[in-house]
N, C-alpha and C. Protein backbone atom coordinates (compact mmCIF):
# COMPACT_ATOMS: atom_id res chain seq x y z
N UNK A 1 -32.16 34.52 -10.94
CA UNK A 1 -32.84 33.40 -11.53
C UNK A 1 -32.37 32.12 -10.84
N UNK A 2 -32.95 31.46 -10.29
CA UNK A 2 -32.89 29.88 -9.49
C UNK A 2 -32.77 29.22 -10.90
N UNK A 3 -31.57 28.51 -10.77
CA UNK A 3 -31.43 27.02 -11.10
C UNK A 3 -32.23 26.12 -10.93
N UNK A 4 -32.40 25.02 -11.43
CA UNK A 4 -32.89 23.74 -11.09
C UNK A 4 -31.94 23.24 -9.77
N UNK A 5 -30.85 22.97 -9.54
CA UNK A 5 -30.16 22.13 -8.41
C UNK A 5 -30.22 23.07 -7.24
N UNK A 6 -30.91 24.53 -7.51
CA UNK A 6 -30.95 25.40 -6.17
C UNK A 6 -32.12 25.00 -5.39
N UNK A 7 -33.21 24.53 -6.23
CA UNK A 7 -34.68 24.13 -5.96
C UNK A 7 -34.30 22.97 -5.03
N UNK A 8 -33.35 21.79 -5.63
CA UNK A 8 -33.52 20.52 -4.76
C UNK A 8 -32.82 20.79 -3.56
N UNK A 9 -33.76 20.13 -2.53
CA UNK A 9 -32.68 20.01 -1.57
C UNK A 9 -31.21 19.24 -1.58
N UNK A 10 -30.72 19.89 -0.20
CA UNK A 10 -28.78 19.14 -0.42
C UNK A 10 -29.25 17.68 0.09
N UNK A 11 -28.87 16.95 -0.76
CA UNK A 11 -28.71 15.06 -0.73
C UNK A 11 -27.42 15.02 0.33
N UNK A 12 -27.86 14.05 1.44
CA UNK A 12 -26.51 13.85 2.54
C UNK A 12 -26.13 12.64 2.08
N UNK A 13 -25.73 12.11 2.21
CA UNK A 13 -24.94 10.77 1.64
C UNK A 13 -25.31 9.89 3.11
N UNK A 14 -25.70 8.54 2.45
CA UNK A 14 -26.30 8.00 3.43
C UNK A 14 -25.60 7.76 4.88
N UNK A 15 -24.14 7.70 4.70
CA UNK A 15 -23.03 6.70 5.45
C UNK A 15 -23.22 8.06 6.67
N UNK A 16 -23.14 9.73 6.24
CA UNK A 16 -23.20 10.37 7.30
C UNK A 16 -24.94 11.23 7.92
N UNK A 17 -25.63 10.19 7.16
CA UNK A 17 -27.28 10.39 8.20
C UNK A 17 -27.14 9.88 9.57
N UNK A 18 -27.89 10.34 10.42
CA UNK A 18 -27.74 10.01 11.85
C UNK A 18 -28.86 9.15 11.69
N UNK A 19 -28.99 8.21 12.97
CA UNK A 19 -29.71 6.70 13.20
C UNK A 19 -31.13 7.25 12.61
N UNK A 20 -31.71 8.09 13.67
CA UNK A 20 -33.13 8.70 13.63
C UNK A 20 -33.44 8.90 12.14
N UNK A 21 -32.67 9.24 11.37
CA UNK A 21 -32.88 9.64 9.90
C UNK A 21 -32.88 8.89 8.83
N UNK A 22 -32.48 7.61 9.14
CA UNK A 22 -32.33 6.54 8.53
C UNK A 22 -33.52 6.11 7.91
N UNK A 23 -34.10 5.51 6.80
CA UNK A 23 -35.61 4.83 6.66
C UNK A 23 -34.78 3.59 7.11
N UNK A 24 -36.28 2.57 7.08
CA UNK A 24 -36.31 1.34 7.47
C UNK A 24 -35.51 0.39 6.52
N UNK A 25 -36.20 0.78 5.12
CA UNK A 25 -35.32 -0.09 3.99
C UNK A 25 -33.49 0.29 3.79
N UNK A 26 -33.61 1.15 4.29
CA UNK A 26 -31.75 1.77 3.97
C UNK A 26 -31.07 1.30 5.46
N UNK A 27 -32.11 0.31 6.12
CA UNK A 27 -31.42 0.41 7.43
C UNK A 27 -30.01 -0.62 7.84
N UNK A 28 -30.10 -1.56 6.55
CA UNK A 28 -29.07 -2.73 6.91
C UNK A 28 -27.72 -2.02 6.08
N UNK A 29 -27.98 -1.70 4.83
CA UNK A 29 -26.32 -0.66 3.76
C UNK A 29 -25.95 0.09 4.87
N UNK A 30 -26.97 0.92 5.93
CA UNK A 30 -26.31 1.86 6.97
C UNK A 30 -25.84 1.05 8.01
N UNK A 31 -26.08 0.46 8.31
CA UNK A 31 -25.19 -0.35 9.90
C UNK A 31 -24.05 -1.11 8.97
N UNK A 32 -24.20 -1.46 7.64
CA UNK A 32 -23.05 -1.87 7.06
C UNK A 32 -21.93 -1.05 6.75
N UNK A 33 -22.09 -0.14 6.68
CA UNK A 33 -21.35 1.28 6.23
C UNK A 33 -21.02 2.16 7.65
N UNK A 34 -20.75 1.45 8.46
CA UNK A 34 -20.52 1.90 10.16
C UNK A 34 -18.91 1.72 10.11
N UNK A 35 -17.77 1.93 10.82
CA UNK A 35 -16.52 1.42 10.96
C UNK A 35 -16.55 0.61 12.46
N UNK A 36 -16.31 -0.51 12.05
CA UNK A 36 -16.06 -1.68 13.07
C UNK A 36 -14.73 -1.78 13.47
N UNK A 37 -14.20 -0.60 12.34
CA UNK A 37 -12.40 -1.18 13.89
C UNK A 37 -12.13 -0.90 15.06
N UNK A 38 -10.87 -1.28 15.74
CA UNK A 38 -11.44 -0.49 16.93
C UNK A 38 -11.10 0.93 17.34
N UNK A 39 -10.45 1.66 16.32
CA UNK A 39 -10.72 2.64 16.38
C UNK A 39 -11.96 3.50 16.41
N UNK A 40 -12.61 2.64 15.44
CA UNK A 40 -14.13 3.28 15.27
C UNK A 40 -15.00 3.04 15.95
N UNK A 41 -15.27 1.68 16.63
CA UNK A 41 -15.76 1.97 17.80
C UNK A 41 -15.49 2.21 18.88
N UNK A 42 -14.33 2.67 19.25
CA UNK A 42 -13.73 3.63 20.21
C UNK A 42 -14.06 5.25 20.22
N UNK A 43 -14.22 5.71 18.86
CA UNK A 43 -14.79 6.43 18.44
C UNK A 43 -16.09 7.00 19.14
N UNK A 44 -17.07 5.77 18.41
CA UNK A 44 -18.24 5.56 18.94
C UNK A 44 -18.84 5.60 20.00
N UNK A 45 -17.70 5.05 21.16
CA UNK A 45 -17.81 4.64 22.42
C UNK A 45 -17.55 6.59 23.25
N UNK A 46 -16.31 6.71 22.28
CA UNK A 46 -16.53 8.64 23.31
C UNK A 46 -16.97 9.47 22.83
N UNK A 47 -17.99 9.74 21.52
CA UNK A 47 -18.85 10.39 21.19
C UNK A 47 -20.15 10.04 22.10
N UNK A 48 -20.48 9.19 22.45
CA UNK A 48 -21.35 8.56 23.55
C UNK A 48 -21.41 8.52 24.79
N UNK A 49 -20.38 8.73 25.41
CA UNK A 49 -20.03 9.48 26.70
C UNK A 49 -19.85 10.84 26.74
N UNK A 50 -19.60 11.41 25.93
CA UNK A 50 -19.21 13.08 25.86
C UNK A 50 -20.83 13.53 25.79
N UNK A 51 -21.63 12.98 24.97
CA UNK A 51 -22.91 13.19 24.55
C UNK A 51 -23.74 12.95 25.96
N UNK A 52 -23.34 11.97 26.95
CA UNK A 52 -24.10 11.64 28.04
C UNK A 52 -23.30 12.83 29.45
N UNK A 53 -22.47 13.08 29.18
CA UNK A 53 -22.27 14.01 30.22
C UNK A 53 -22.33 15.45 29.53
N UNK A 54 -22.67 15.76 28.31
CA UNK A 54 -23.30 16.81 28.14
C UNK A 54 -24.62 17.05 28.61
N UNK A 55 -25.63 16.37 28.17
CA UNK A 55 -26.72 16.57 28.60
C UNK A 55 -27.28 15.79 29.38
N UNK A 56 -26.63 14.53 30.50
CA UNK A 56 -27.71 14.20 31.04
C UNK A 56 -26.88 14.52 32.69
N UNK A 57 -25.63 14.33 32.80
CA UNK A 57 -25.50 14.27 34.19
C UNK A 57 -24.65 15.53 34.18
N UNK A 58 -25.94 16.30 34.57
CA UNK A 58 -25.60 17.59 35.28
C UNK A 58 -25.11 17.98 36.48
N UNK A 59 -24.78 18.98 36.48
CA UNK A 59 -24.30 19.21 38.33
C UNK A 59 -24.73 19.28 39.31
N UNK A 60 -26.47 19.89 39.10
CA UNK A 60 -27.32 19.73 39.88
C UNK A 60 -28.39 19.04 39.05
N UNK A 61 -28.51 17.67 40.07
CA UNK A 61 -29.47 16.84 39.81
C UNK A 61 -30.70 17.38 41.01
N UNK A 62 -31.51 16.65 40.41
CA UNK A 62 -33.36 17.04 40.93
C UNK A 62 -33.65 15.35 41.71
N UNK A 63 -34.72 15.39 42.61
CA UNK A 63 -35.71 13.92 42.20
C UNK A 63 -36.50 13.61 41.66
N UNK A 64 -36.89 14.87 39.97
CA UNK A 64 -37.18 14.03 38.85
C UNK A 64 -36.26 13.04 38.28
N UNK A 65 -35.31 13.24 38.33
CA UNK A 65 -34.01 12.30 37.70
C UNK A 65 -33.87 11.21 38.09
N UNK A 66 -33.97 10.70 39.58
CA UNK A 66 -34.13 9.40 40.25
C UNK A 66 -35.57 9.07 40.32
N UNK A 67 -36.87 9.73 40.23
CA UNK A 67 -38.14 9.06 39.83
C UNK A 67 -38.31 8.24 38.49
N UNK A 68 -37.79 9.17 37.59
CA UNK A 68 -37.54 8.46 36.24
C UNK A 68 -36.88 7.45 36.01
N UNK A 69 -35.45 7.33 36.76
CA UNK A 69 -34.87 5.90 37.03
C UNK A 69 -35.57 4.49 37.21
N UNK A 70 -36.25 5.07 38.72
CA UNK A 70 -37.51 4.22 39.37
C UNK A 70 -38.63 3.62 38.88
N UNK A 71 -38.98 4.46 38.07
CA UNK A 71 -40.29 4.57 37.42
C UNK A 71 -40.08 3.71 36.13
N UNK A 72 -39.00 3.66 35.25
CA UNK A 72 -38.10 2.88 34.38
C UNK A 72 -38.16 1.48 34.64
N UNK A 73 -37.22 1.26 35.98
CA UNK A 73 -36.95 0.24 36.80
C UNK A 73 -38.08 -0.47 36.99
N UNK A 74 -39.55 -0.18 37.59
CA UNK A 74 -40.43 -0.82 38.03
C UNK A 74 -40.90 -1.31 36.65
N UNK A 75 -41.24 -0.63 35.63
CA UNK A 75 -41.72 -0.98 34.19
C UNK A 75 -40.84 -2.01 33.25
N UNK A 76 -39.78 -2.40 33.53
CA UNK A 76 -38.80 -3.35 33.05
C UNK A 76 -39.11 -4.24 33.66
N UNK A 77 -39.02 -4.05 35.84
CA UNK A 77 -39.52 -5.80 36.38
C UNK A 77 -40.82 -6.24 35.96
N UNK A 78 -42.04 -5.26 35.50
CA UNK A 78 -43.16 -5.77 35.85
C UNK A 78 -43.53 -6.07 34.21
N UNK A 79 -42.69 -5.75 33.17
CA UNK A 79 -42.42 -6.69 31.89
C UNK A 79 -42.34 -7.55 31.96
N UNK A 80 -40.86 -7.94 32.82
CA UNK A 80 -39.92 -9.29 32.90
C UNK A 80 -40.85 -10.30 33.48
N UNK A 81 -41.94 -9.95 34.49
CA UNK A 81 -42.16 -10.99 35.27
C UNK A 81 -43.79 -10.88 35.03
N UNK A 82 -44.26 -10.03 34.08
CA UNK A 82 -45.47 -10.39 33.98
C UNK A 82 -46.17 -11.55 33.41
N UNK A 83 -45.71 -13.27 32.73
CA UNK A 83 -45.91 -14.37 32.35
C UNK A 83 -46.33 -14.82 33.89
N UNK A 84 -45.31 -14.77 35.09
CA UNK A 84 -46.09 -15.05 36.25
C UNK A 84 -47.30 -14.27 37.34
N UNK A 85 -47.02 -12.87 36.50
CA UNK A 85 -47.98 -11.92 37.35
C UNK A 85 -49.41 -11.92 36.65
N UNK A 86 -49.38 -12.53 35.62
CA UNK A 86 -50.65 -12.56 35.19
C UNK A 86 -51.82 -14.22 35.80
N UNK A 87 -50.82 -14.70 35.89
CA UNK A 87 -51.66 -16.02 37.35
C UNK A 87 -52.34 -15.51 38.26
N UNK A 88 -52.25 -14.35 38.74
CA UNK A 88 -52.32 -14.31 39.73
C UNK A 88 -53.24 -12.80 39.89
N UNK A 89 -53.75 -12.54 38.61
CA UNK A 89 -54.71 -11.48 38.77
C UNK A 89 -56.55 -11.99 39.51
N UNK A 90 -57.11 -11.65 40.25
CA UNK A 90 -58.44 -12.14 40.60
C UNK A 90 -59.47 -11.86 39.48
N UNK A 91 -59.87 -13.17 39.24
CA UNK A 91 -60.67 -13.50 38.41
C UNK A 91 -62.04 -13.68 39.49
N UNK A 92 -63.33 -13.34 38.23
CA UNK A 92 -64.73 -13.33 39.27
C UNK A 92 -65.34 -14.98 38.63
N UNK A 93 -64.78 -15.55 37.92
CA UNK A 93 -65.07 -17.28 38.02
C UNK A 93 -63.87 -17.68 38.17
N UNK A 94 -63.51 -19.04 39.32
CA UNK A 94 -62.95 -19.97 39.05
C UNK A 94 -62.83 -20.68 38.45
């Protein structure tokens, strides 16, 4: 026979939801509920490197990996500088 508390799902406690899981309204109690010492963001800082040489810099890299860089790269300058790149599109009236 199921219980009632077997039915609900397990409640995580907000402080250990990950970013992605966060709603929008719970989003400021959660960055408040972060540890700012510097232990903790030391913490922070090598859970974040361990996480980036797990999965991104592998041993054998491809030149998908540096297209994507590139491809990144060009879409950031042509953000940054599109207020002047838009002068300068050809228009069919002067």
């Amino acid at each position: 026979m199921m219980t009632e508390d077997s039915k609900t799902a397990s409640v995580v406690p907000l402080k250990e939801e990950k970013l992605l899981e966060v709603e929008l309204g719970k989003l400021p109690s959660w960055i408040l509920m972060r540890d700012f010492t510097p232990s903790g963001i030391a913490g922070a800082v090598q859970r974040g490197y361990y996480r980036y040489y797990k999965y991104v810099n592998v041993k054998r890299g491809s030149i998908a990996r540096l297209s994507l860089v590139l491809a990144a790269n060009a879409v950031f300058n042509y953000r940054r500088s599109y207020k002047e790149l838009k002068h300068e599109r050809p228009r069919k009236y002067h």
